[in-house]
Protein backbone atom coordinates (compact mmCIF):
# COMPACT_ATOMS: atom_id res chain seq x y z
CA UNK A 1 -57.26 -77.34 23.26
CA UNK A 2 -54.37 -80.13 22.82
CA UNK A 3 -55.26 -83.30 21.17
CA UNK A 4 -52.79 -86.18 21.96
CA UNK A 5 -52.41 -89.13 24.12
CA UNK A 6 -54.06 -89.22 27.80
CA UNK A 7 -53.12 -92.76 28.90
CA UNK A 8 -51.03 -94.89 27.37
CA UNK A 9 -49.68 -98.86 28.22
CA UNK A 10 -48.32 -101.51 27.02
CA UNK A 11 -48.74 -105.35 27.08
CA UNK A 12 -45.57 -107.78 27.33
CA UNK A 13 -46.73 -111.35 28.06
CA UNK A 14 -45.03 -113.32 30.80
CA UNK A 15 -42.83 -115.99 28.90
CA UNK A 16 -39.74 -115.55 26.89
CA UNK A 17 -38.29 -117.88 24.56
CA UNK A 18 -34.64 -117.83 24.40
CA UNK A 19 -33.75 -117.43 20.59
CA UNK A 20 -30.22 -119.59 21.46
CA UNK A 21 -32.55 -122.60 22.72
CA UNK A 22 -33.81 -122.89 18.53
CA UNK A 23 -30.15 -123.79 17.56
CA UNK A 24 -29.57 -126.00 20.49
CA UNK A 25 -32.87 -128.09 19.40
CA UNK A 26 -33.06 -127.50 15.36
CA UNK A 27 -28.99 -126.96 14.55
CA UNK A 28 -30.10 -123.92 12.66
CA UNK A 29 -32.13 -120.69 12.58
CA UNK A 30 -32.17 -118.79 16.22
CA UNK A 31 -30.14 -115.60 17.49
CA UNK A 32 -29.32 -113.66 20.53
CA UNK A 33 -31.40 -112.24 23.23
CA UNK A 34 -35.58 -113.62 23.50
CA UNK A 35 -38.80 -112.68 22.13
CA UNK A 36 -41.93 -112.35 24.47
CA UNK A 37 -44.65 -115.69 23.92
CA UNK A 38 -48.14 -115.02 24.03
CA UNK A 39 -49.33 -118.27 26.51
CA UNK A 40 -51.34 -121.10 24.64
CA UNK A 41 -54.53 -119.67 25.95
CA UNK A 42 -54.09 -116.19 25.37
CA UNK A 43 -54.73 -114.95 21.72
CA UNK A 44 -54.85 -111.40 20.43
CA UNK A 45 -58.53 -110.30 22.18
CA UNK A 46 -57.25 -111.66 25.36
CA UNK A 47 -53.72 -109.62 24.98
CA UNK A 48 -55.71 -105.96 23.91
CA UNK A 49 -57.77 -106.38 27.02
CA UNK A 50 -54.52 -107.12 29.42
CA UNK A 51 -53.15 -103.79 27.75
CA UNK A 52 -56.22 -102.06 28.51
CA UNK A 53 -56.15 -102.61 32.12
CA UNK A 54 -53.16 -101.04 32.09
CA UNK A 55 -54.80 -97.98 31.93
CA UNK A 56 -56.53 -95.91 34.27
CA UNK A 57 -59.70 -94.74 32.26
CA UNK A 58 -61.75 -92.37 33.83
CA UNK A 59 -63.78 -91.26 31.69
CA UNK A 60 -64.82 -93.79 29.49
CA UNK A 61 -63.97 -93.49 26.11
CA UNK A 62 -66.11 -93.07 23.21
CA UNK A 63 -65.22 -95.81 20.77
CA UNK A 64 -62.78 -98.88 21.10
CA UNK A 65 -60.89 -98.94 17.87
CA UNK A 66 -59.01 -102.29 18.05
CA UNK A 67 -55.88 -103.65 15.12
CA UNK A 68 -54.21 -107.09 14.88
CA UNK A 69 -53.23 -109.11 12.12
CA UNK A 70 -54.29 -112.04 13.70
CA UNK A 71 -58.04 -112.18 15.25
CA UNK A 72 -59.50 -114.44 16.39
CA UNK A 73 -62.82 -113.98 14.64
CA UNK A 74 -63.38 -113.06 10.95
CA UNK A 75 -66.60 -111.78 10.19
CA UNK A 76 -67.38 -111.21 13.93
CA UNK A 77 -66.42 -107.91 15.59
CA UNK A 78 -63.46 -108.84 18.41
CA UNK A 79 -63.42 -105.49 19.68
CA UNK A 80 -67.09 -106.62 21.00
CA UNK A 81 -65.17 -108.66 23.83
CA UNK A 82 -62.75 -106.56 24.81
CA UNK A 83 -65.67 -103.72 25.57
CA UNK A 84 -67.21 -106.45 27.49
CA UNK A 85 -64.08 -107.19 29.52
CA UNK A 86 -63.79 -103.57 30.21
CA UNK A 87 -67.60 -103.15 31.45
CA UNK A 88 -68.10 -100.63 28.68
CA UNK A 89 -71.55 -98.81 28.28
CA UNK A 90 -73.52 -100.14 25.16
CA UNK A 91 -73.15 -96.65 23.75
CA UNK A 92 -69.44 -97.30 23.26
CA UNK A 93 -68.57 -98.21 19.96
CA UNK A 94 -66.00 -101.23 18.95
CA UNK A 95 -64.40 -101.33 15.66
CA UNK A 96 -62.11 -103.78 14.38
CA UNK A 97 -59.23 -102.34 12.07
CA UNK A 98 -57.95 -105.62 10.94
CA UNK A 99 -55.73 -107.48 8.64
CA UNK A 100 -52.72 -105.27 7.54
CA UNK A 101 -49.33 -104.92 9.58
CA UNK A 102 -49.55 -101.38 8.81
CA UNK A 103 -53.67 -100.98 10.81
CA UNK A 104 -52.07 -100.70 14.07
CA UNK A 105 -50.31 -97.36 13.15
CA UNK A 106 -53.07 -96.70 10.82
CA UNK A 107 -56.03 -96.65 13.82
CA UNK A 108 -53.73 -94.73 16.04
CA UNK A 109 -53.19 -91.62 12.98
CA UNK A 110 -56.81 -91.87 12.50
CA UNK A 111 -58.02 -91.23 16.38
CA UNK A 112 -55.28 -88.42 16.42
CA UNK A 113 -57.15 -86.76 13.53
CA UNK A 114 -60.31 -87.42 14.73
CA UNK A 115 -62.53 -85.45 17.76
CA UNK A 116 -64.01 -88.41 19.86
CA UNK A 117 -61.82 -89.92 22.85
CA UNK A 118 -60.61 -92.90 20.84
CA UNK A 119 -59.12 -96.27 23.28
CA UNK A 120 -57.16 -97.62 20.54
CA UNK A 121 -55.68 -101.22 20.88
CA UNK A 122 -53.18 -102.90 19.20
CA UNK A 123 -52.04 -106.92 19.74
CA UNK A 124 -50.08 -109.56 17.21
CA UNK A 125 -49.11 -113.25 17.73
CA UNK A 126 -46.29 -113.44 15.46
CA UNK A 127 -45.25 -117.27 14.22
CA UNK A 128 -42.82 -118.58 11.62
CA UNK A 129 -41.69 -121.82 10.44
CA UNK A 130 -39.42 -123.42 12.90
CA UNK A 131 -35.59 -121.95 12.40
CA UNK A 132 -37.40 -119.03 10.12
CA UNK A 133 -36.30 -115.43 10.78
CA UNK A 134 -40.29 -114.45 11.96
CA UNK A 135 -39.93 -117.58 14.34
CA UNK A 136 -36.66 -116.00 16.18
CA UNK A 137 -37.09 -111.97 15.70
CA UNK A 138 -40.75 -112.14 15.79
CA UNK A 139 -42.59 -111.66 18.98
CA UNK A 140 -46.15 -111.33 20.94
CA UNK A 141 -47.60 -108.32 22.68
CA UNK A 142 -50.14 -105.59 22.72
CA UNK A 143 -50.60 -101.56 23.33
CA UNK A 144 -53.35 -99.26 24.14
CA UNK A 145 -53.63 -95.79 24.09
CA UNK A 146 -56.32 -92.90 25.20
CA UNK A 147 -56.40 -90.67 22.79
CA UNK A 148 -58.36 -87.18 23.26
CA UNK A 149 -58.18 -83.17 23.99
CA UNK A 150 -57.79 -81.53 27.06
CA UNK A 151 -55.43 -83.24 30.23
CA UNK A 152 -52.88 -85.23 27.74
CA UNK A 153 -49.58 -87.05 28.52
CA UNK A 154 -48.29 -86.07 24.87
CA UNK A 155 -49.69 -83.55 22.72
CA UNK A 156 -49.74 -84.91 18.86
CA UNK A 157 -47.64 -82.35 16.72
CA UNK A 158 -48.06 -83.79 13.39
CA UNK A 159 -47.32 -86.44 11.08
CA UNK A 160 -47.40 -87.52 7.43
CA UNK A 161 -47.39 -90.38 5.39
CA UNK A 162 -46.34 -92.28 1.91
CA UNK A 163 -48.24 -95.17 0.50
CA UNK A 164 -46.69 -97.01 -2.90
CA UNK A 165 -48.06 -100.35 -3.86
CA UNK A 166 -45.76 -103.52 -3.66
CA UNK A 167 -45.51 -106.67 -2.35
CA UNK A 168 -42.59 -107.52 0.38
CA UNK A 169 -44.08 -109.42 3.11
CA UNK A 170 -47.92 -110.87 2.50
CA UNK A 171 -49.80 -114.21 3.91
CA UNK A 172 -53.12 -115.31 2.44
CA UNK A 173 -56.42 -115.48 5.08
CA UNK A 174 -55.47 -119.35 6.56
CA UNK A 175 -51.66 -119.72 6.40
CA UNK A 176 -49.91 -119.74 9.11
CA UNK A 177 -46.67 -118.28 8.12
CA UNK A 178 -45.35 -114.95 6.06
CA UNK A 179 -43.78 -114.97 3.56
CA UNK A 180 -41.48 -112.18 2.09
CA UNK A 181 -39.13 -111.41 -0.98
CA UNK A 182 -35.41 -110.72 -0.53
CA UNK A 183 -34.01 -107.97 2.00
CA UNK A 184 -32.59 -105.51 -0.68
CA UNK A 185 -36.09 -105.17 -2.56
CA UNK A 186 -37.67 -104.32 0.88
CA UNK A 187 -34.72 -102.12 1.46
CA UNK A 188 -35.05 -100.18 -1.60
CA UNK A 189 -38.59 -99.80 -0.91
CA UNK A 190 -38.78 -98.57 2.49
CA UNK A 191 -36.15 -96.48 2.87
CA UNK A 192 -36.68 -93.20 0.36
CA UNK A 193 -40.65 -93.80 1.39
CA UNK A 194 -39.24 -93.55 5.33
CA UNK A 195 -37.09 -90.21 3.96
CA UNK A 196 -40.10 -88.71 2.58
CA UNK A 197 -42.68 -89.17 5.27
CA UNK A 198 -40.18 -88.09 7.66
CA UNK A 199 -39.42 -85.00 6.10
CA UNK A 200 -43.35 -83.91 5.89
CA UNK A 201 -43.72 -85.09 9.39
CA UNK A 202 -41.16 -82.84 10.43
CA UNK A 203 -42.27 -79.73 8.62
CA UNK A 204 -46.13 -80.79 9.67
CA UNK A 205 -44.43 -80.19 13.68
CA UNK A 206 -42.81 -77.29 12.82
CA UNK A 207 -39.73 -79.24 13.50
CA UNK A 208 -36.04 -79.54 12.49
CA UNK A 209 -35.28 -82.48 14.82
CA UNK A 210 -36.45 -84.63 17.80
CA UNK A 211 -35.07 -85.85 20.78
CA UNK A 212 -36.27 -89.60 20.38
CA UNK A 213 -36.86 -91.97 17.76
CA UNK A 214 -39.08 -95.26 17.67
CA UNK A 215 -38.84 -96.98 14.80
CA UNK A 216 -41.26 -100.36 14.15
CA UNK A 217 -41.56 -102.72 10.91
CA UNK A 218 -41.08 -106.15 10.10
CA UNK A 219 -38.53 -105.68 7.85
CA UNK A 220 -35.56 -105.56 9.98
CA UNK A 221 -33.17 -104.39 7.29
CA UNK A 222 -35.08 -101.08 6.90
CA UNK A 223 -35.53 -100.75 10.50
CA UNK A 224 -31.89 -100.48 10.67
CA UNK A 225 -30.74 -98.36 7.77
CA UNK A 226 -33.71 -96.03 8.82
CA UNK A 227 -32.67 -95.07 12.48
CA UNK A 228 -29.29 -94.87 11.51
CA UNK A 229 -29.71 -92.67 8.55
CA UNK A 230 -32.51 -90.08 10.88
CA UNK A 231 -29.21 -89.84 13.23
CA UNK A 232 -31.30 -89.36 16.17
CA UNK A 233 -29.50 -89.67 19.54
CA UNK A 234 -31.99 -91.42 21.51
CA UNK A 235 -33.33 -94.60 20.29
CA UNK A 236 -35.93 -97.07 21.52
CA UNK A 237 -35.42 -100.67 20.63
CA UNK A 238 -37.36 -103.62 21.97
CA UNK A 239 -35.91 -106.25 19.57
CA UNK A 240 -33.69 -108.00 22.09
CA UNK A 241 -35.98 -108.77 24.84
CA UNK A 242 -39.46 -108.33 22.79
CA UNK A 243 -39.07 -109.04 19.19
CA UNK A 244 -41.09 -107.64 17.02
CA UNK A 245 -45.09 -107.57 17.67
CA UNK A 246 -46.02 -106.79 14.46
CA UNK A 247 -49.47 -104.76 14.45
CA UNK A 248 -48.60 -103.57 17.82
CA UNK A 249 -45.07 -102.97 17.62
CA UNK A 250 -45.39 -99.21 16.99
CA UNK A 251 -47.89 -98.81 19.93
CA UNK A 252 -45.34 -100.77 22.09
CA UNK A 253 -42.33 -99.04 21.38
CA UNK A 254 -44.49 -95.49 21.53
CA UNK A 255 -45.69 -96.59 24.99
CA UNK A 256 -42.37 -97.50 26.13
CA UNK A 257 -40.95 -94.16 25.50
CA UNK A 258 -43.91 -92.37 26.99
CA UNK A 259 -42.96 -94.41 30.14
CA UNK A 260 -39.25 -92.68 29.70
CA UNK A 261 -39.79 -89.45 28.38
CA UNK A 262 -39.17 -85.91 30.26
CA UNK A 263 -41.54 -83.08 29.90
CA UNK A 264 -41.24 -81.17 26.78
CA UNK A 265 -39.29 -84.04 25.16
CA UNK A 266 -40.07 -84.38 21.47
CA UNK A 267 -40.93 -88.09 20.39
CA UNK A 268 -41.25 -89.41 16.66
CA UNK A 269 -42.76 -92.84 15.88
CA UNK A 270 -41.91 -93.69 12.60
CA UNK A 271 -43.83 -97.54 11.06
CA UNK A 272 -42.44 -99.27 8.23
CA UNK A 273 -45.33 -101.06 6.67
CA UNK A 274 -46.69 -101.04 3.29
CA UNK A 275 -45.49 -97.63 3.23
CA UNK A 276 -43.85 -95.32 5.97
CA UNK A 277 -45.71 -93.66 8.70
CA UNK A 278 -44.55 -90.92 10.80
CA UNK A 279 -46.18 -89.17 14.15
CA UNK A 280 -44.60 -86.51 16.25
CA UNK A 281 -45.38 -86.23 19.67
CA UNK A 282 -43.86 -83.56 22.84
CA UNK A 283 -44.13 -85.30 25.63
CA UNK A 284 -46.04 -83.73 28.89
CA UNK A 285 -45.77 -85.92 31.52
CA UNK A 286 -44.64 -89.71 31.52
CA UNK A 287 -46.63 -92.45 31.41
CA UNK A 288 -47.92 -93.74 34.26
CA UNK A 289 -49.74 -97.20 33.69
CA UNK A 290 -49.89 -99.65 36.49
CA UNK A 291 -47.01 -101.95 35.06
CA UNK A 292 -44.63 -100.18 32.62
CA UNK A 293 -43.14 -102.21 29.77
CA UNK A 294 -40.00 -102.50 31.04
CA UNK A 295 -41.15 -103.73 34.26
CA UNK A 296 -42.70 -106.66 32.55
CA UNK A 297 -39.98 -107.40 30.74
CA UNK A 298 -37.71 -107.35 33.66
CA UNK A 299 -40.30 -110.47 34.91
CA UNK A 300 -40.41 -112.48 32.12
CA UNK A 301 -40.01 -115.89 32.58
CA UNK A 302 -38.46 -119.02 30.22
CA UNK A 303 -40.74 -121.07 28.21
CA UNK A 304 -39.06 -124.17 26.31
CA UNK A 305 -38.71 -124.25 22.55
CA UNK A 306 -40.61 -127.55 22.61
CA UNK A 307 -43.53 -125.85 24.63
CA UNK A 308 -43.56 -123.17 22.30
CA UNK A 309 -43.49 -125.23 19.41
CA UNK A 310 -46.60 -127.07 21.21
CA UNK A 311 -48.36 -123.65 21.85
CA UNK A 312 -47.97 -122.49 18.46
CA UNK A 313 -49.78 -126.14 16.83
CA UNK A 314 -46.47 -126.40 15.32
CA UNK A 315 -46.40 -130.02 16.60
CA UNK A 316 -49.16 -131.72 18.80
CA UNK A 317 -47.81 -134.14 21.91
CA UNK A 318 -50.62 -136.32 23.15
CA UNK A 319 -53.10 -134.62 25.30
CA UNK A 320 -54.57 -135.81 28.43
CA UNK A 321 -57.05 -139.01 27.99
CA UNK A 322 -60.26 -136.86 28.73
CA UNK A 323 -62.92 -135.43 26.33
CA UNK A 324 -62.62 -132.13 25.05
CA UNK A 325 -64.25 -129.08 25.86
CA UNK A 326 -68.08 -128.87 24.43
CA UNK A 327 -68.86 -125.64 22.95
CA UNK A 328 -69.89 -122.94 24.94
CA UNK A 329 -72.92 -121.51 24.74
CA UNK A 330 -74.25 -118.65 23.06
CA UNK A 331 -77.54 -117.62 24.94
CA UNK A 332 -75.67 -118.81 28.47
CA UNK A 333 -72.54 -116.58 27.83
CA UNK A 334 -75.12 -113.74 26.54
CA UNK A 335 -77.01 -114.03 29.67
CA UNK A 336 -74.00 -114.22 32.53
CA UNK A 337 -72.05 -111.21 30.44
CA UNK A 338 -71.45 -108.96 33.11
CA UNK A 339 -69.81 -111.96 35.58
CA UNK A 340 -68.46 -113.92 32.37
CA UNK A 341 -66.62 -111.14 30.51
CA UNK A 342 -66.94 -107.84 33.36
CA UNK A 343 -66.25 -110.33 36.47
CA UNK A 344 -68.28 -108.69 38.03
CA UNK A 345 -66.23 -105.73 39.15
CA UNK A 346 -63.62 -107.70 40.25
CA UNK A 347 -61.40 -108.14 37.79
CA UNK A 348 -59.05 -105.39 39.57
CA UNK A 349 -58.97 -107.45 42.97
CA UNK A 350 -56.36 -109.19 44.75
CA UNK A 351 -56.76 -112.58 45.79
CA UNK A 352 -55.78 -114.67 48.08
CA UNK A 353 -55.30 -118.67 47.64
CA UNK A 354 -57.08 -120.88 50.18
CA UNK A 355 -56.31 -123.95 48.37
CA UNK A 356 -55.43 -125.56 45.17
CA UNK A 357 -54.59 -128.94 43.12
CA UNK A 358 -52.57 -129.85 40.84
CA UNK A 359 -54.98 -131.56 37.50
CA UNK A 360 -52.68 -133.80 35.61
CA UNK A 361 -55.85 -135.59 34.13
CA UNK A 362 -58.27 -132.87 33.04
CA UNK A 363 -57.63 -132.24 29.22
CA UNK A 364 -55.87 -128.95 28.38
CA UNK A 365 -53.54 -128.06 25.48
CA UNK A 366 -50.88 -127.11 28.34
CA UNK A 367 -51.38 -129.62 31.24
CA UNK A 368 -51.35 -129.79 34.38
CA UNK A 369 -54.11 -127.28 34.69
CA UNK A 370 -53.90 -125.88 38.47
CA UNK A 371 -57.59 -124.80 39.90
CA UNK A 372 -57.63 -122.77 43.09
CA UNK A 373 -59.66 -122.03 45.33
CA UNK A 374 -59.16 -117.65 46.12
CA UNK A 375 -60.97 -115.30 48.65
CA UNK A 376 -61.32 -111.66 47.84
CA UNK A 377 -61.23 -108.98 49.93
CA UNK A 378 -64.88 -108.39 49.62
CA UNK A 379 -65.74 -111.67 50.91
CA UNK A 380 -66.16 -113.62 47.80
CA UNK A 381 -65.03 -117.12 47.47
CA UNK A 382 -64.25 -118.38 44.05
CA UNK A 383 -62.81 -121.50 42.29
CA UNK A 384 -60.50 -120.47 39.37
CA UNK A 385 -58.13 -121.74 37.05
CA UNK A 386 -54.59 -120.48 37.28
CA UNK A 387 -52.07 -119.55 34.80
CA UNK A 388 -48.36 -118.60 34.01
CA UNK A 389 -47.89 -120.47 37.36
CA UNK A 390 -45.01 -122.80 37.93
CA UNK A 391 -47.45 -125.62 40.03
CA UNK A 392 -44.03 -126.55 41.94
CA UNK A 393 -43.15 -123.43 43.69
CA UNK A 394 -47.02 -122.25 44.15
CA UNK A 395 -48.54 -122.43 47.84
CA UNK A 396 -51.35 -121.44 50.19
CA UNK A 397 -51.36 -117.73 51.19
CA UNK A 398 -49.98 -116.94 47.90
CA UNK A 399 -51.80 -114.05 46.39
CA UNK A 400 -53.46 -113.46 43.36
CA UNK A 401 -54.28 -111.09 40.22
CA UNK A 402 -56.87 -111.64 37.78
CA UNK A 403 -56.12 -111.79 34.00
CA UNK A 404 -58.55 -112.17 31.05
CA UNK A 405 -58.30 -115.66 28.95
CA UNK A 406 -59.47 -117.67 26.71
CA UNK A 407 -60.18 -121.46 28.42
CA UNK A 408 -60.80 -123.10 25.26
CA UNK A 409 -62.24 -122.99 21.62
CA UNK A 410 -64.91 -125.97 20.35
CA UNK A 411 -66.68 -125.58 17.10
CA UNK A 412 -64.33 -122.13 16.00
CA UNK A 413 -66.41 -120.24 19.23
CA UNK A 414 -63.56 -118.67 21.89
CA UNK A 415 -64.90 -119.55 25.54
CA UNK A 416 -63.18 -116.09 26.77
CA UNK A 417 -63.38 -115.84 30.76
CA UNK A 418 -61.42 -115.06 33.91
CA UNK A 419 -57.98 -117.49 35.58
CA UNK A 420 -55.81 -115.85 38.45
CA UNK A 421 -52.04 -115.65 38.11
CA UNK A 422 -49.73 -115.07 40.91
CA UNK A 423 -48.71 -111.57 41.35
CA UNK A 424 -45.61 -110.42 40.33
């Protein structure tokens, strides 16, 4: 029986910084093309379960296996709310892989070589100092992918790896920034480890060559001399419109070829990161999640570089004179789980607004906040927040999608829950 990928999607959020509008403000640092924002109340949890519901997963999986670089918990499990989100049995298990760069490719490898259907999620806020490199090629997004035996969309052929200890890029547990040595050190590095993974990969496939190449890592340099030295026709890049998402770039850029590929194509994902990963895949089918990458790409919209800057707590304009969220509540959230983190089955409905304001008062880290009043087709009547909404150009009849967010954070506890954003 095949083992390989039955579902796979990807998660692009729905502003884009232009990396031209960082010169224009700071006289230095920037570039060409833009790099996706994660919104100021959407975090890596709230990202993985957006990918998710890209997916159509019937069956339920057996485990959640879920990788950033940037939780937001330590000690606590954040896989826990996106199982929640989804309306997950208890028997499911959630695992965090977390930490490393290199645990997004990592969980993926190890649900390949492992029998239980595997959803494994991948999401990364990336941030630099203003004018850095990470600030301009950087970017924010997530991936998730079914893996399992039997009905696939990509049958896993092989891979291999190579692991060698040194330091390149690192950031200690409460920085906010990377920081990295000089481009030819990471060159030297990466590049015969990339030759000799490839090479195993290859012979693990029972392969001399393959028809496309994805190619993730942080260290652009590599990234480069890599695909050009594999001399593979077809290449996927998402640097120009994406960036680079860091844990979940090699989901991302995997996902986005699924959504491309032709039956019987051959597919190799090769991850740069503390080492050099490779999978092989033959593609069976494409991809067929309910908003492709490229689609949201293709409906991005422009967030300033002051905005950004704001988002990011990179510098903190003054907020609305109201008191700040209290914490939420443990035993309350515990108790209303299914409607607080589930929404009650309908999380997948369209809505339709009845009416709405525009807040300028209430406090929010973004104002104005816009709350709306939206019918479902069920019957329900609900009063919700709305995001990536532009307040000017919003109006009654308009309809609705819901999206998973986080409203605020008091005492280091997420208040995770449900707004509606316009559909697009």
């Amino acid at each position: 029986m095949a083992r390989g990928i039955v579902a796979s999607a990807g998660y692009v959020p729905y502003r884009r910084l232009q990396r031209a509008d960082i010169r224009a403000v700071m006289a230095a640092g920037g570039g060409r093309g833009t790099r996706s924002v994660a919104s100021f109340d959407e975090d890596t949890t709230t990202m993985a379960v957006e990918a998710c519901r890209q997916l159509h997963l019937t069956p339920a999986p057996d485990a959640i296996w879920f990788a950033t670089s940037e939780p937001g918990y330590l000690d606590k499990t954040n896989a826990n709310a996106i199982h929640a989100a989804l309306g997950l049995d208890e028997a499911v298990t959630a695992l965090d892989f977390g930490g490393a760069i290199r645990s997004g490719v990592g969980a993926l490898k190890a649900a390949l070589e492992s029998t239980q259907k595997v959803l494994v999620v991948s999401a990364d806020i990336r941030t630099g100092q203003p004018t850095s490199a990470d600030e301009a090629q950087g970017g924010d997004g997530a991936a998730a992918m079914l893996v399992g035996d039997g009905e696939v969309i990509a049958t896993y052929l092989g891979g291999a790896s190579a692991t060698k200890e040194f330091v390149e890029r690192w950031r200690t547990p409460g920085d906010l920034r990377s920081r990295t040595w000089e481009d030819r050190f990471g060159e030297a590095m990466y590049v015969p480890l990339a030759e000799r993974a490839w090479n195993a990969a290859l012979k693990a496939a029972d392969l001399s060559e393959v028809d496309v190449l994805c190619v993730a890592g942080m260290h652009a340099r590599s990234v480069a001399r890599v695909t050009k030295q594999l001399g593979v026709g077809r290449t996927i890049d998402l640097s120009a419109s994406v960036g680079d998402a860091g844990t979940a770039q090699p989901m991302l850029m995997l996902a986005a070829a699924l959504e491309q590929a032709t039956p019987d194509e051959t597919i190799a994902l090769v991850s740069l990161a503390d080492g050099a990963d490779v999978l092989i895949f033959r593609a069976v089918e494409q991809a067929t999640p309910k908003r492709t990458v490229q689609q949201q790409i293709d409906a991005a919209q422009d967030v300033s570089y002051a905005r950004f800057l704001s988002w990011r707590g990179m510098i903190a304009p003054e907020p609305p004179n109201r008191p700040e969220p209290a914490r939420v509540s443990s035993p309350a959230a515990e108790r209303a789980a299914e409607h607080k983190f589930a929404f009650d089955g309908r999380s997948d409905a369209i809505g339709t607004i009845v009416t709405f304001t525009v807040d300028r008062l209430a406090y929010s880290p973004s104002p104005p906040i816009v709350f709306a009043i939206v019918d479902f087709p069920d019957g329900t009547r609900a009063p919700l927040e709305l995001t990536d909404v532009d307040p000017d150009a919003l109006k009654v009849g308009d309809e609705v999608e819901m999206t998973f967010r986080k409203l605020s954070t008091a005492d280091g506890i997420h208040n995770y829950f449900w707004k509606a954003k316009p559909t697009r």
